[in-house]
PDB file of N, CA and C in Angstrom:
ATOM      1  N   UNK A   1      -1.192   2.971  -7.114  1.00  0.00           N
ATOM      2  CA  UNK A   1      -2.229   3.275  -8.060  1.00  0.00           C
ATOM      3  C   UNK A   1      -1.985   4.670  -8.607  1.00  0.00           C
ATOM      4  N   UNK A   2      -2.423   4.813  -9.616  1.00  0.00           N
ATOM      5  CA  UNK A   2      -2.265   6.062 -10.815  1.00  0.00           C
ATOM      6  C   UNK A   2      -3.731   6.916 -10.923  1.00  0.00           C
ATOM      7  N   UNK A   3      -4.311   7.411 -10.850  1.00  0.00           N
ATOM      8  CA  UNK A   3      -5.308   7.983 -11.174  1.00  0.00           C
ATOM      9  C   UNK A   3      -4.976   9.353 -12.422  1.00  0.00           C
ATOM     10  N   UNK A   4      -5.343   8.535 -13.534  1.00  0.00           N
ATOM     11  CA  UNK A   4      -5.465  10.331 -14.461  1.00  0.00           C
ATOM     12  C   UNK A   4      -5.449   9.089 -15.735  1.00  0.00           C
ATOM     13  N   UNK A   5      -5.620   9.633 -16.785  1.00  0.00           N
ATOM     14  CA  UNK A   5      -5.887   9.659 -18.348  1.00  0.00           C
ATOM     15  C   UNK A   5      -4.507   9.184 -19.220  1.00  0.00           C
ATOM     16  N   UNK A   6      -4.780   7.922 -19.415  1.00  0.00           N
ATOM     17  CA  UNK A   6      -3.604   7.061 -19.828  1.00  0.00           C
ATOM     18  C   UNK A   6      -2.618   8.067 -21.103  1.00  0.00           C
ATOM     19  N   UNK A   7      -3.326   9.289 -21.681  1.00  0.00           N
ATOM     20  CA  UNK A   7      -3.146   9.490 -22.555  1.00  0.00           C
ATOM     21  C   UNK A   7      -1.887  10.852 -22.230  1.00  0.00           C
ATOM     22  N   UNK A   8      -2.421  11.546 -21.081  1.00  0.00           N
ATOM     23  CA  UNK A   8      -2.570  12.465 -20.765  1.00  0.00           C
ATOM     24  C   UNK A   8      -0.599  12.580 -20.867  1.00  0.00           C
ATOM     25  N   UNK A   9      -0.128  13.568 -20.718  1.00  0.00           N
ATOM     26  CA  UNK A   9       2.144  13.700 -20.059  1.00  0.00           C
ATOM     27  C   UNK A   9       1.727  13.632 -18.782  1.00  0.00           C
ATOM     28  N   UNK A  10       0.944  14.419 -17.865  1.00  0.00           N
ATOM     29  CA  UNK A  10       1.118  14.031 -16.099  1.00  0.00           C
ATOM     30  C   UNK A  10       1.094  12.906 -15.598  1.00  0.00           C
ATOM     31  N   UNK A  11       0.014  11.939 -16.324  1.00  0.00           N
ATOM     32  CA  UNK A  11      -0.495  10.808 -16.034  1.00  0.00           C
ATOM     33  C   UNK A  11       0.967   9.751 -16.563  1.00  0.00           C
ATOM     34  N   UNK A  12       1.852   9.844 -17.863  1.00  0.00           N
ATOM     35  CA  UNK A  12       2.787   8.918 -18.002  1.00  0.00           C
ATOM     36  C   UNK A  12       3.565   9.426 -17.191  1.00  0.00           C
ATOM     37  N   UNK A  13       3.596  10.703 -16.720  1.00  0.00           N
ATOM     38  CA  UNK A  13       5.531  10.730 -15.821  1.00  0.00           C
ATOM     39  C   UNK A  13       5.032  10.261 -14.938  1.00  0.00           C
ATOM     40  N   UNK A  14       4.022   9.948 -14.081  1.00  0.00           N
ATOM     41  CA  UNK A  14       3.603   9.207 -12.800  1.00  0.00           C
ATOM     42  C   UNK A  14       3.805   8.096 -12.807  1.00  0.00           C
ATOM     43  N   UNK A  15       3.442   7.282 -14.192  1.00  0.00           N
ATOM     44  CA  UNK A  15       4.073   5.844 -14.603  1.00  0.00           C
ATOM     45  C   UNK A  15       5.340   5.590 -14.863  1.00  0.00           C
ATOM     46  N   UNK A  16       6.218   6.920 -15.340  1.00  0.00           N
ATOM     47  CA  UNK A  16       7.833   6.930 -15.749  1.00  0.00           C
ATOM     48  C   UNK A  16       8.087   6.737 -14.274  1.00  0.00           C
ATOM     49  N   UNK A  17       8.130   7.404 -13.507  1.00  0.00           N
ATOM     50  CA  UNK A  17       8.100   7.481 -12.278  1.00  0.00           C
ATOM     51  C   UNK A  17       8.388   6.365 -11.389  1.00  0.00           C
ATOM     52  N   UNK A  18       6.927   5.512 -11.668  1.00  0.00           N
ATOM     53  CA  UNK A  18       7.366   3.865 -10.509  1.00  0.00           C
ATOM     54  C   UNK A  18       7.668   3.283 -11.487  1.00  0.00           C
ATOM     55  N   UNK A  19       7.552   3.119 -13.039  1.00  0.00           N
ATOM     56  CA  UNK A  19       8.293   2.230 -13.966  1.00  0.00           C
ATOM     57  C   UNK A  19       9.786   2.067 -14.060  1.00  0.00           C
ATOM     58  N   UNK A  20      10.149   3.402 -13.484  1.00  0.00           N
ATOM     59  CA  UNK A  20      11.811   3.407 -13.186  1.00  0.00           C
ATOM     60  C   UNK A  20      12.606   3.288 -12.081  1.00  0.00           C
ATOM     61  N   UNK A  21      12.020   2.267 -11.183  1.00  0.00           N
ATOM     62  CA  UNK A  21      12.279   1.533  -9.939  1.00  0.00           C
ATOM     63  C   UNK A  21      12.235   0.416 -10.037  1.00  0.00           C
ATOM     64  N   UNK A  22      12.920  -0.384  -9.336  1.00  0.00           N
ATOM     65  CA  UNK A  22      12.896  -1.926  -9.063  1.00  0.00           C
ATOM     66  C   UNK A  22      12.124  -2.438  -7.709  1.00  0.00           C
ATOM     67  N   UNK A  23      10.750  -2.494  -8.253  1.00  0.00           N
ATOM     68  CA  UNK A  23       9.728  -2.758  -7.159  1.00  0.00           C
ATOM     69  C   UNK A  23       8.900  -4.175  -7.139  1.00  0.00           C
ATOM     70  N   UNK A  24       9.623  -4.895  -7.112  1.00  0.00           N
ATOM     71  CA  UNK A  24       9.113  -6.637  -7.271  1.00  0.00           C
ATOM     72  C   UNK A  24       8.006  -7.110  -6.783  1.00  0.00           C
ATOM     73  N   UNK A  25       7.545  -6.052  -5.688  1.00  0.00           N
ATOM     74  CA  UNK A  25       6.527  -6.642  -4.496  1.00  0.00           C
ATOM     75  C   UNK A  25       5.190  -5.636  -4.848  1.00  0.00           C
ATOM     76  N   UNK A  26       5.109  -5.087  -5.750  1.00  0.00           N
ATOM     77  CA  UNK A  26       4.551  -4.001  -5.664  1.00  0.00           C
ATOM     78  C   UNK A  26       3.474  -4.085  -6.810  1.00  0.00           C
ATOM     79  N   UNK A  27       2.353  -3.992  -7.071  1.00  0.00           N
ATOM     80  CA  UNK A  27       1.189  -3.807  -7.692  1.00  0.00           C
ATOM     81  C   UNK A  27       0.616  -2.623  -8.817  1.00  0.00           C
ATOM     82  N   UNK A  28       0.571  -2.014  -9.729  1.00  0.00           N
ATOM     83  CA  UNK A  28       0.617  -0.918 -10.462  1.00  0.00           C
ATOM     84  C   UNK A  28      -0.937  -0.966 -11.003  1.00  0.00           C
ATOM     85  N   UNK A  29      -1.610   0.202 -10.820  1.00  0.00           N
ATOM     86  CA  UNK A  29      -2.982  -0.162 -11.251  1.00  0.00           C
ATOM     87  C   UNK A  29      -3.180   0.947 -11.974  1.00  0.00           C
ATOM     88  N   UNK A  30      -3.699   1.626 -12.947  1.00  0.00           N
ATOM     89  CA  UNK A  30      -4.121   2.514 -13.733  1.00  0.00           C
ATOM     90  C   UNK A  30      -5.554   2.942 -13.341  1.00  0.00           C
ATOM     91  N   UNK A  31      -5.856   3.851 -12.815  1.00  0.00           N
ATOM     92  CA  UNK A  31      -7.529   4.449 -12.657  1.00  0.00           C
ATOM     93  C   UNK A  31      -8.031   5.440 -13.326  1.00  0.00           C
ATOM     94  N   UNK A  32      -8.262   5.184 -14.788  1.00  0.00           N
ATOM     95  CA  UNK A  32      -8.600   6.367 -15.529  1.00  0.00           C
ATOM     96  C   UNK A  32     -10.186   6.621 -15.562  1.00  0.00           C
ATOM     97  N   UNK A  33     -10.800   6.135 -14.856  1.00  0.00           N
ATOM     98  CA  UNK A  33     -12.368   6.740 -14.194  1.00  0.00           C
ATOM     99  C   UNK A  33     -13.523   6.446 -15.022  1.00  0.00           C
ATOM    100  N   UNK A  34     -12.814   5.360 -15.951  1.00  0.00           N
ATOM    101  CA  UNK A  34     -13.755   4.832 -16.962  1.00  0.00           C
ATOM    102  C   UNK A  34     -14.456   3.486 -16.623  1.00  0.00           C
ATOM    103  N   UNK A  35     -15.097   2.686 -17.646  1.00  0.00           N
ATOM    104  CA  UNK A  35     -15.525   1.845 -17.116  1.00  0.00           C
ATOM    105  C   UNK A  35     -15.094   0.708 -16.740  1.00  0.00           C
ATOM    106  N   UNK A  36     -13.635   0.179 -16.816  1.00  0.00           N
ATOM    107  CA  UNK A  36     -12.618  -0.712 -16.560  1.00  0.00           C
ATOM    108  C   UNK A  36     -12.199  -0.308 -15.089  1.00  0.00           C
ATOM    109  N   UNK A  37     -12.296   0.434 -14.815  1.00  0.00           N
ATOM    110  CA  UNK A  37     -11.708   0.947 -13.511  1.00  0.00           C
ATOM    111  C   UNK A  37     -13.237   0.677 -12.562  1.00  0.00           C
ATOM    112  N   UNK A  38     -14.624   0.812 -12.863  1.00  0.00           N
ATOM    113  CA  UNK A  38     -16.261   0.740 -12.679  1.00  0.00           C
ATOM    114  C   UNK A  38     -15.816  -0.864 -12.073  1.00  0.00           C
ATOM    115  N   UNK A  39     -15.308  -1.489 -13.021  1.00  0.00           N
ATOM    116  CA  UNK A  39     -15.465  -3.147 -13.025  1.00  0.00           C
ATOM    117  C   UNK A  39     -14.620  -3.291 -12.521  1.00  0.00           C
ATOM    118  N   UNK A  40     -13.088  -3.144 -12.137  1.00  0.00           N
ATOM    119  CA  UNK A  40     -12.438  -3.368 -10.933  1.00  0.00           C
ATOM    120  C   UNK A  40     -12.777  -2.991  -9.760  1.00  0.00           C
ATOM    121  N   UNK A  41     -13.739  -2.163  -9.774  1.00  0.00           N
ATOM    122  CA  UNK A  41     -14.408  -2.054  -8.414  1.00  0.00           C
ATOM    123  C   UNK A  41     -15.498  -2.297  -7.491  1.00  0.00           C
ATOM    124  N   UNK A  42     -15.969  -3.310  -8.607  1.00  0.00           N
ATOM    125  CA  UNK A  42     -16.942  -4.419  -8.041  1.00  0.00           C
ATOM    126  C   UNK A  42     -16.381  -5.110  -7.228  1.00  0.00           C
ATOM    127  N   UNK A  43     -15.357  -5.665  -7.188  1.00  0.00           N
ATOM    128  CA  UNK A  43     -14.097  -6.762  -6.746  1.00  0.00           C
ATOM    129  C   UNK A  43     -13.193  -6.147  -5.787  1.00  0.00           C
ATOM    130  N   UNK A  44     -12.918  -4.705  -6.210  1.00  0.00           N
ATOM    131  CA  UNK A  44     -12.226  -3.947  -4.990  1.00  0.00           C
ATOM    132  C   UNK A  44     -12.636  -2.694  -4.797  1.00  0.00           C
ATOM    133  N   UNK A  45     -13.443  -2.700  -3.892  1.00  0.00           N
ATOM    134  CA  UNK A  45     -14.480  -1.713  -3.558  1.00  0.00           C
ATOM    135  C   UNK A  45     -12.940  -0.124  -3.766  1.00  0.00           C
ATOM    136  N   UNK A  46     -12.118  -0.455  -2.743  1.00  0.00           N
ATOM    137  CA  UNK A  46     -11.227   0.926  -2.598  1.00  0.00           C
ATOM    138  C   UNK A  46     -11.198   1.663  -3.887  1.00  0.00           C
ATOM    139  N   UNK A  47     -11.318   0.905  -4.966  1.00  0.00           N
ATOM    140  CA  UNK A  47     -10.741   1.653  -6.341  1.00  0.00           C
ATOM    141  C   UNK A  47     -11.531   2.695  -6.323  1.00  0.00           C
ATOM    142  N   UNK A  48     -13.007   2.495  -5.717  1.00  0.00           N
ATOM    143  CA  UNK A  48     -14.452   3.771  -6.651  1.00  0.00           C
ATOM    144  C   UNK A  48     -13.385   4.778  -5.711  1.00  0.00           C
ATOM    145  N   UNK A  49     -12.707   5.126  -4.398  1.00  0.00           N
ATOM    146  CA  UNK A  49     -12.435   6.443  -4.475  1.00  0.00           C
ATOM    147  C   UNK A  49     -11.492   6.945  -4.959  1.00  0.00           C
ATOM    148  N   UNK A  50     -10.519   5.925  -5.989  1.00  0.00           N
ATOM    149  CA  UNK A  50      -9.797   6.594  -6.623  1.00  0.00           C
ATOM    150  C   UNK A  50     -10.035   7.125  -7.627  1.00  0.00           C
ATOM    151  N   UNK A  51      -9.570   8.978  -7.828  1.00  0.00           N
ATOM    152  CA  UNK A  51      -9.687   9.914  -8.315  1.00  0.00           C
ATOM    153  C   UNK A  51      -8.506  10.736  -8.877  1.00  0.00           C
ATOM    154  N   UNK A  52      -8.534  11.839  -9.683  1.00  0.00           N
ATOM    155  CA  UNK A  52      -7.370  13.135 -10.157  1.00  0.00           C
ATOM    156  C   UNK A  52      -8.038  13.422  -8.949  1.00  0.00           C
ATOM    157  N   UNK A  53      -6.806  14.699  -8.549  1.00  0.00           N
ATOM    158  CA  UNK A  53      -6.919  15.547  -7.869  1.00  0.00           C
ATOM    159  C   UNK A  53      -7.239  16.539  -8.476  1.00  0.00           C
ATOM    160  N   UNK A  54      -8.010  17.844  -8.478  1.00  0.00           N
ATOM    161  CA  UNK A  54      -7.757  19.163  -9.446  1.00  0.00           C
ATOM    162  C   UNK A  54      -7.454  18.581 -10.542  1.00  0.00           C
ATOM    163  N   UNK A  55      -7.777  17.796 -11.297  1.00  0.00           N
ATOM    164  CA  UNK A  55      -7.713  17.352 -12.360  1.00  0.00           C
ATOM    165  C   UNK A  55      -6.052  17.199 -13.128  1.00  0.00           C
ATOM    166  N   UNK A  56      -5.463  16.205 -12.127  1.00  0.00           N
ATOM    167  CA  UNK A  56      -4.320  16.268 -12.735  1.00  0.00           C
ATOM    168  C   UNK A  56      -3.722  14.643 -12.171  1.00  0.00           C
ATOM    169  N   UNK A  57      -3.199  14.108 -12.779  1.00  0.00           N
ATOM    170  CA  UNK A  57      -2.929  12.547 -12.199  1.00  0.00           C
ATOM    171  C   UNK A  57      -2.092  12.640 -11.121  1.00  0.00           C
ATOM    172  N   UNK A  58      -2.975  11.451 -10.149  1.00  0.00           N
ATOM    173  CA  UNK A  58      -2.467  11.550  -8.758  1.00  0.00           C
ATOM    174  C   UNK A  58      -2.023  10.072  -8.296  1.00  0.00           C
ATOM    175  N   UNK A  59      -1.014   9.647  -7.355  1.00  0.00           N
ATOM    176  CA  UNK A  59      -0.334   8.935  -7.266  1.00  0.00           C
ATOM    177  C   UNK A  59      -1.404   8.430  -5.558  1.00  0.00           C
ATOM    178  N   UNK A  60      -1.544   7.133  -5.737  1.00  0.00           N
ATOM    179  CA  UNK A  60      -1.683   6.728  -4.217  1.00  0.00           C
ATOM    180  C   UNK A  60      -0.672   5.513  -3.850  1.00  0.00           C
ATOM    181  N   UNK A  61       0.076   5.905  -3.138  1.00  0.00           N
ATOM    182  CA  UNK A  61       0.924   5.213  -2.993  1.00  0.00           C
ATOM    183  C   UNK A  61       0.241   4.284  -1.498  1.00  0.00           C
ATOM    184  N   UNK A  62       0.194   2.801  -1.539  1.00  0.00           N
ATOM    185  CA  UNK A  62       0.189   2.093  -0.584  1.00  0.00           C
ATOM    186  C   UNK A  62       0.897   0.823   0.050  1.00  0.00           C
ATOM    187  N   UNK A  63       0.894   0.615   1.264  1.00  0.00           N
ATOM    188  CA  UNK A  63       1.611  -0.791   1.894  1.00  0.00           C
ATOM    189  C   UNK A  63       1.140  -1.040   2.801  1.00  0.00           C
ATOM    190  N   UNK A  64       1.134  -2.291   3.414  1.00  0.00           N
ATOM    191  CA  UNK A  64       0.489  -3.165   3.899  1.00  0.00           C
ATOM    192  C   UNK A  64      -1.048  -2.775   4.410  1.00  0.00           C
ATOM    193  N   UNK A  65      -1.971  -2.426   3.602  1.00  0.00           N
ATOM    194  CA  UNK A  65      -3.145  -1.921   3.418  1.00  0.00           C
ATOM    195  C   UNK A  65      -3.106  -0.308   4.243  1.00  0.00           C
ATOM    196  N   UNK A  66      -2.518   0.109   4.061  1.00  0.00           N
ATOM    197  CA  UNK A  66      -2.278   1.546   4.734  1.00  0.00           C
ATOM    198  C   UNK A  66      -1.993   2.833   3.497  1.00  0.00           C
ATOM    199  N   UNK A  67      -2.458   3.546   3.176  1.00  0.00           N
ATOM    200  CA  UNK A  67      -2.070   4.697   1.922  1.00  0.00           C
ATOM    201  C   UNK A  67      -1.523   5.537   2.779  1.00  0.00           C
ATOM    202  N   UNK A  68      -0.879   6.304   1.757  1.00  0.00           N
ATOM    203  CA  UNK A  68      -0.125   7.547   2.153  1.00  0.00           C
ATOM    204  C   UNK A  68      -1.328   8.709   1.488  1.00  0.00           C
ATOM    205  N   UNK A  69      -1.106   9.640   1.990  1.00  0.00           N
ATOM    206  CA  UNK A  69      -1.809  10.854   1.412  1.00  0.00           C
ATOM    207  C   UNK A  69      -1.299  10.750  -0.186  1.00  0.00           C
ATOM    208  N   UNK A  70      -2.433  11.194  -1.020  1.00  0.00           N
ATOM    209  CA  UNK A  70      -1.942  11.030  -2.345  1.00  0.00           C
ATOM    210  C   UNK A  70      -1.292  12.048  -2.925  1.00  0.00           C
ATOM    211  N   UNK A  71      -0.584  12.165  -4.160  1.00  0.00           N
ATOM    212  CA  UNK A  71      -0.591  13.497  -4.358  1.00  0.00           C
ATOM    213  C   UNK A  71      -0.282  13.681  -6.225  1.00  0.00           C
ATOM    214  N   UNK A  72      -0.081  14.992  -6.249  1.00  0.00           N
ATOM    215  CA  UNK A  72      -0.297  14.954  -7.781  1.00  0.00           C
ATOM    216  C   UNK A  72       1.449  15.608  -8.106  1.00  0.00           C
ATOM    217  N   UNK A  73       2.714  15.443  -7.505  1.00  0.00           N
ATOM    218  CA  UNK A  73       3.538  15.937  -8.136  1.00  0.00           C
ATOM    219  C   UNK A  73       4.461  14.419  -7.965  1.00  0.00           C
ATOM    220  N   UNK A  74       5.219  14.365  -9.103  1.00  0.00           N
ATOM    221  CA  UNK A  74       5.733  13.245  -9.213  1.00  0.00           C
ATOM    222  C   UNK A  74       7.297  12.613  -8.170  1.00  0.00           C
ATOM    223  N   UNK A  75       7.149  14.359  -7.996  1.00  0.00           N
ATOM    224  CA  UNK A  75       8.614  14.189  -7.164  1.00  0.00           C
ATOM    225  C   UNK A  75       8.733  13.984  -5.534  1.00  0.00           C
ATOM    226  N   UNK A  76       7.293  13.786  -4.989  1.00  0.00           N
ATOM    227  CA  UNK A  76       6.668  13.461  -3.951  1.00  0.00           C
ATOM    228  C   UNK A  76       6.381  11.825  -4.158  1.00  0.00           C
ATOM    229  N   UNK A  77       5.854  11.324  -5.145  1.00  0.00           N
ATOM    230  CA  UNK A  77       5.764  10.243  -5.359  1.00  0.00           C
ATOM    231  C   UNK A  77       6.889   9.192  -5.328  1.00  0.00           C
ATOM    232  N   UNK A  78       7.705  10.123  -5.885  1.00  0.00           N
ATOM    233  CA  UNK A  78       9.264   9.028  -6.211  1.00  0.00           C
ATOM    234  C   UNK A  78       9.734   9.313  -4.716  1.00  0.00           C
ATOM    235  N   UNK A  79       9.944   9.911  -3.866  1.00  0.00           N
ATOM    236  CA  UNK A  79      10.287   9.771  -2.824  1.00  0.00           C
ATOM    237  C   UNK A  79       9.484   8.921  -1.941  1.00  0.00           C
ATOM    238  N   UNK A  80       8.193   9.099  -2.156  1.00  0.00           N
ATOM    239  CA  UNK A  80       7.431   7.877  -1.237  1.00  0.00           C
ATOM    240  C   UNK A  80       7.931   6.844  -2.241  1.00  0.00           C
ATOM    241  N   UNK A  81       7.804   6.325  -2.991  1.00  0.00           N
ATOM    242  CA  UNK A  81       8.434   4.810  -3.630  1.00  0.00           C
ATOM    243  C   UNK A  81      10.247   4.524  -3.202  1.00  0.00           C
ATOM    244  N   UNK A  82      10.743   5.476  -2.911  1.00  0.00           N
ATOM    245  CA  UNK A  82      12.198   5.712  -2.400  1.00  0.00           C
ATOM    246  C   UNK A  82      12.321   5.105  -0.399  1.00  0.00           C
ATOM    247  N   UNK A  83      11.310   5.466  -0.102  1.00  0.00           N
ATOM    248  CA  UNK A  83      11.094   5.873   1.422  1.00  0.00           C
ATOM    249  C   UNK A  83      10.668   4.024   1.820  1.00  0.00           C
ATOM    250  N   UNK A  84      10.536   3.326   0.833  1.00  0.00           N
ATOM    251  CA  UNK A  84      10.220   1.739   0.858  1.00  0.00           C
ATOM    252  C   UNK A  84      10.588   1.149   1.600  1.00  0.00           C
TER     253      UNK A  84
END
């Protein structure tokens, strides 16, 4: 999952990021804190705590219902998507 502002450069290199892996098994969700993200979380409660960090798009990386600490630099991220 992505948390930050579809619009935003932090928020796409987080998507450049797992978009430039070959991850077949893997789920990609966008949480930009609006009301689409409100309504996916009727259905999946976990989403309401996804958040930016310090206001900057943050990566939660998860597997087999277990997260990793999230974080907001991309080069932490690509290594947890690396670390698979």
């Amino acid at each position: 999952m992505i948390a930050g502002d579809p619009k935003a450069v932090d928020t796409r290199e987080m998507l450049r990021v797992v978009s430039s892996r070959y991850l077949p098994n893997m789920v990609l969700l966008l949480a930009d804190g609006g009301a689409a993200q409100a309504q996916l979380a009727s259905g999946l409660p976990f989403l309401e705590g996804v958040s930016r960090i310090g206001g900057k798009a943050t990566a939660y990386i998860c597997e087999d219902l277990l997260c990793k600490l999230p974080t907001t630099d991309p080069k932490v991220a690509a290594d947890l998507l690396d670390s698979k």
